[in-house]
Protein backbone atom coordinates (compact mmCIF):
# COMPACT_ATOMS: atom_id res chain seq x y z
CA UNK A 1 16.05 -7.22 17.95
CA UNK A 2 13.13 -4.86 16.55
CA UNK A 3 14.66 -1.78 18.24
CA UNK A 4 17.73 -3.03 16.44
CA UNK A 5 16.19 -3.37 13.31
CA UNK A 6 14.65 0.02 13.43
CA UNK A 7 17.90 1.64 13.68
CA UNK A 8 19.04 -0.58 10.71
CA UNK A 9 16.45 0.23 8.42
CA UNK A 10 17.04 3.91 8.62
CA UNK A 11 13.29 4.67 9.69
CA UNK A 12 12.41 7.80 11.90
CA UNK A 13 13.47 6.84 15.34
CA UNK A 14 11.05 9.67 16.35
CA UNK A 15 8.46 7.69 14.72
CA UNK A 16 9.18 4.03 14.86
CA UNK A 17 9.20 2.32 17.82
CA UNK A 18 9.05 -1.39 19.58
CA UNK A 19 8.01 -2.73 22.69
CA UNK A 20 8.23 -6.14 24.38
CA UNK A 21 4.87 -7.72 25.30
CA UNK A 22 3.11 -10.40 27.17
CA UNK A 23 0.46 -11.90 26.01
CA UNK A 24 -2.79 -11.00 27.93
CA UNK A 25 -0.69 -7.78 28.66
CA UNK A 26 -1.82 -4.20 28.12
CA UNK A 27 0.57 -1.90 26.64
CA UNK A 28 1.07 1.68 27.64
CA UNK A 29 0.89 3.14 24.49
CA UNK A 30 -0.42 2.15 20.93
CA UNK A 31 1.06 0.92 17.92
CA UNK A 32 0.30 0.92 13.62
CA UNK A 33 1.52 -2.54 13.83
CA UNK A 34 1.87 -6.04 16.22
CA UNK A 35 4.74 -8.54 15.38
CA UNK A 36 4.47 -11.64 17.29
CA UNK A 37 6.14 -15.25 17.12
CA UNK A 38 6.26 -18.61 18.90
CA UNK A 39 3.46 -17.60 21.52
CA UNK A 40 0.84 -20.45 21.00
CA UNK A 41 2.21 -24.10 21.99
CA UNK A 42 1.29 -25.27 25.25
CA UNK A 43 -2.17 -27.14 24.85
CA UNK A 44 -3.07 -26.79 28.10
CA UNK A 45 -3.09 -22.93 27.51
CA UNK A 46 -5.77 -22.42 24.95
CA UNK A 47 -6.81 -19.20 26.57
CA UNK A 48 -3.43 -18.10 25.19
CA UNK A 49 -5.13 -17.53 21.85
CA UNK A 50 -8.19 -15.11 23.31
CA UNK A 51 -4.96 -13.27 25.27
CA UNK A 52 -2.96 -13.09 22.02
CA UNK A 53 -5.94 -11.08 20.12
CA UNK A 54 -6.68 -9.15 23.42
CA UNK A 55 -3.48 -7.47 23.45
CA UNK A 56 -3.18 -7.10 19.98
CA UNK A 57 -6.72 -4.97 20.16
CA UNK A 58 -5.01 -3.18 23.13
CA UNK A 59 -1.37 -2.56 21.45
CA UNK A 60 -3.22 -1.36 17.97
CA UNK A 61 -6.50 0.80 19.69
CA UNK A 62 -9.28 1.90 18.27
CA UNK A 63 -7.92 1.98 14.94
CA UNK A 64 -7.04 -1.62 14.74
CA UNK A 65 -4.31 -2.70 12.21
CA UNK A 66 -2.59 -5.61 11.47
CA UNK A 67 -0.72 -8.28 13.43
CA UNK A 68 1.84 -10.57 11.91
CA UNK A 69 2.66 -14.03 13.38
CA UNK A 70 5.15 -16.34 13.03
CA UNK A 71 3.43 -19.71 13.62
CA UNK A 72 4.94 -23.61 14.29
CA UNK A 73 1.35 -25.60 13.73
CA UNK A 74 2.29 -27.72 16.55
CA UNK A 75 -0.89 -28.72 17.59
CA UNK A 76 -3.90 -29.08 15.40
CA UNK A 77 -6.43 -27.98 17.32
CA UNK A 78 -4.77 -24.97 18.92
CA UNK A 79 -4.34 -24.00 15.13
CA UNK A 80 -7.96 -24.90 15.00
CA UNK A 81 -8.75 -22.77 18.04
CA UNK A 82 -6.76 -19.35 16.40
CA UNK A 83 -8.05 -19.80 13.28
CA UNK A 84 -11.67 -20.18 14.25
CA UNK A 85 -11.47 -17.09 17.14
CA UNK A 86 -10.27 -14.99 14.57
CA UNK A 87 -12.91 -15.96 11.73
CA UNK A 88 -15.75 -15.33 15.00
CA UNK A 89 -14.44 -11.86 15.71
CA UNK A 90 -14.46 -10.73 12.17
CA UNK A 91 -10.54 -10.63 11.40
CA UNK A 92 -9.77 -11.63 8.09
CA UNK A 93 -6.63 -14.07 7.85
CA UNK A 94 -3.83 -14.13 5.59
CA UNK A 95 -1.47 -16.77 5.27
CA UNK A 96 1.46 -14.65 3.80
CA UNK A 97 4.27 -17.58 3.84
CA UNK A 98 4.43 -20.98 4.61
CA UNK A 99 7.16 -24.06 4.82
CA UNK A 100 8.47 -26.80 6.54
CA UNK A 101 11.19 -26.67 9.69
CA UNK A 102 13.00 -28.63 12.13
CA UNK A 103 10.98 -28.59 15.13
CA UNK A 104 10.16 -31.46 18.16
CA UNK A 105 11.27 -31.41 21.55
CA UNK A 106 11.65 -35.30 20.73
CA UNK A 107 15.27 -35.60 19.71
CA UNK A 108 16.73 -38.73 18.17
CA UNK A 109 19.90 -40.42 19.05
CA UNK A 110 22.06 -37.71 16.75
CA UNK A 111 20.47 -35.11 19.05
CA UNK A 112 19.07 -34.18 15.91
CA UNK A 113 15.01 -32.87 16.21
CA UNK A 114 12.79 -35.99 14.58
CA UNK A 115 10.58 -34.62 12.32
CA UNK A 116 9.66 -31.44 10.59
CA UNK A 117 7.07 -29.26 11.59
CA UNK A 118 4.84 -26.85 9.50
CA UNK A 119 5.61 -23.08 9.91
CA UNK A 120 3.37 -19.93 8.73
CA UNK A 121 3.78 -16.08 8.80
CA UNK A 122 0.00 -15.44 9.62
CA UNK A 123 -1.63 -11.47 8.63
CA UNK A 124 -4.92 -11.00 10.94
CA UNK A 125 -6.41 -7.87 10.52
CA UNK A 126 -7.86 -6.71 13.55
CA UNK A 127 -10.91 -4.28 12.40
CA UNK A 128 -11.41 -1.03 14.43
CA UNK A 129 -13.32 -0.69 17.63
C-alpha cells in the first residue's frame, strides 16, 4: 500500500521508497521516515515496545527522524509502557490526531464489535545517535 501510494503521489520513485518490517527487525538500508500501525496489543508482549523503537533507530540511522504510529490504546499500561520508554530515551511525543473507533474482539449478538476504542496517530522523534 505505501509503494502504491508512492506511485500515486507523483514523488521521485528514484527517491522514495518503502519497505515492510518486523518489529525487532533490522532493515537493510535506511530511511528519512518510519510509518507504523497496529503493532502493540498483545500484553503478554511488552518487549514489543523496546523492539518497536529498536528498529525504528535501525530503519532511520544515525540521523534519527521521525516515526509515525497509528495507535488503538487497547491496553492501558502497554500505552503506559510506550509512552514512558519513549519519554526515558529522550524522544519527544506528539499526539498529532486522536478519536474514537470500533474496536473489541468481543462481539455482541449483531456480530457487531461492543464498544469503542480510543485511536491516536502518535509523532516520536527519535534524536540522532
Amino acid at each position: 500500500l505505501l509503494r502504491a501510494n508512492i506511485l500515486l503521489s507523483g514523488a521521485d520513485v528514484k527517491k522514495a521508497s518503502a519497505e515492510r518490517l518486523t518489529v525487532g527487525q533490522v532493515p537493510l538500508s535506511t530511511f528519512q521516515v518510519v510509518v507504523a500501525s497496529d503493532l502493540l496489543y498483545d500484553p503478554t508482549a511488552p518487549e514489543r515496545v523496546t523492539e518497536l523503537f529498536h528498529t525504528t533507530r535501525a530503519a532511520l540511522g544515525p540521523s534519527g527522524g521521525p516515526l509515525y504510529l497509528g495507535y488503538q490504546h487497547r491496553r492501558p499500561a502497554l500505552t503506559s509502557l510506550l509512552l514512558a520508554e519513549a519519554e526515558s530515551a529522550g524522544i519527544f511525543v506528539q499526539e498529532l490526531q486522536a478519536g474514537e473507533v470500533y474496536g473489541s474482539s468481543e462481539l455482541t449478538d449483531s456480530r457487531r464489535p461492543s464498544l469503542f476504542r480510543r485511536f491516536s496517530v502518535f509523532r516520536f522523534d527519535i534524536p540522532a545517535w
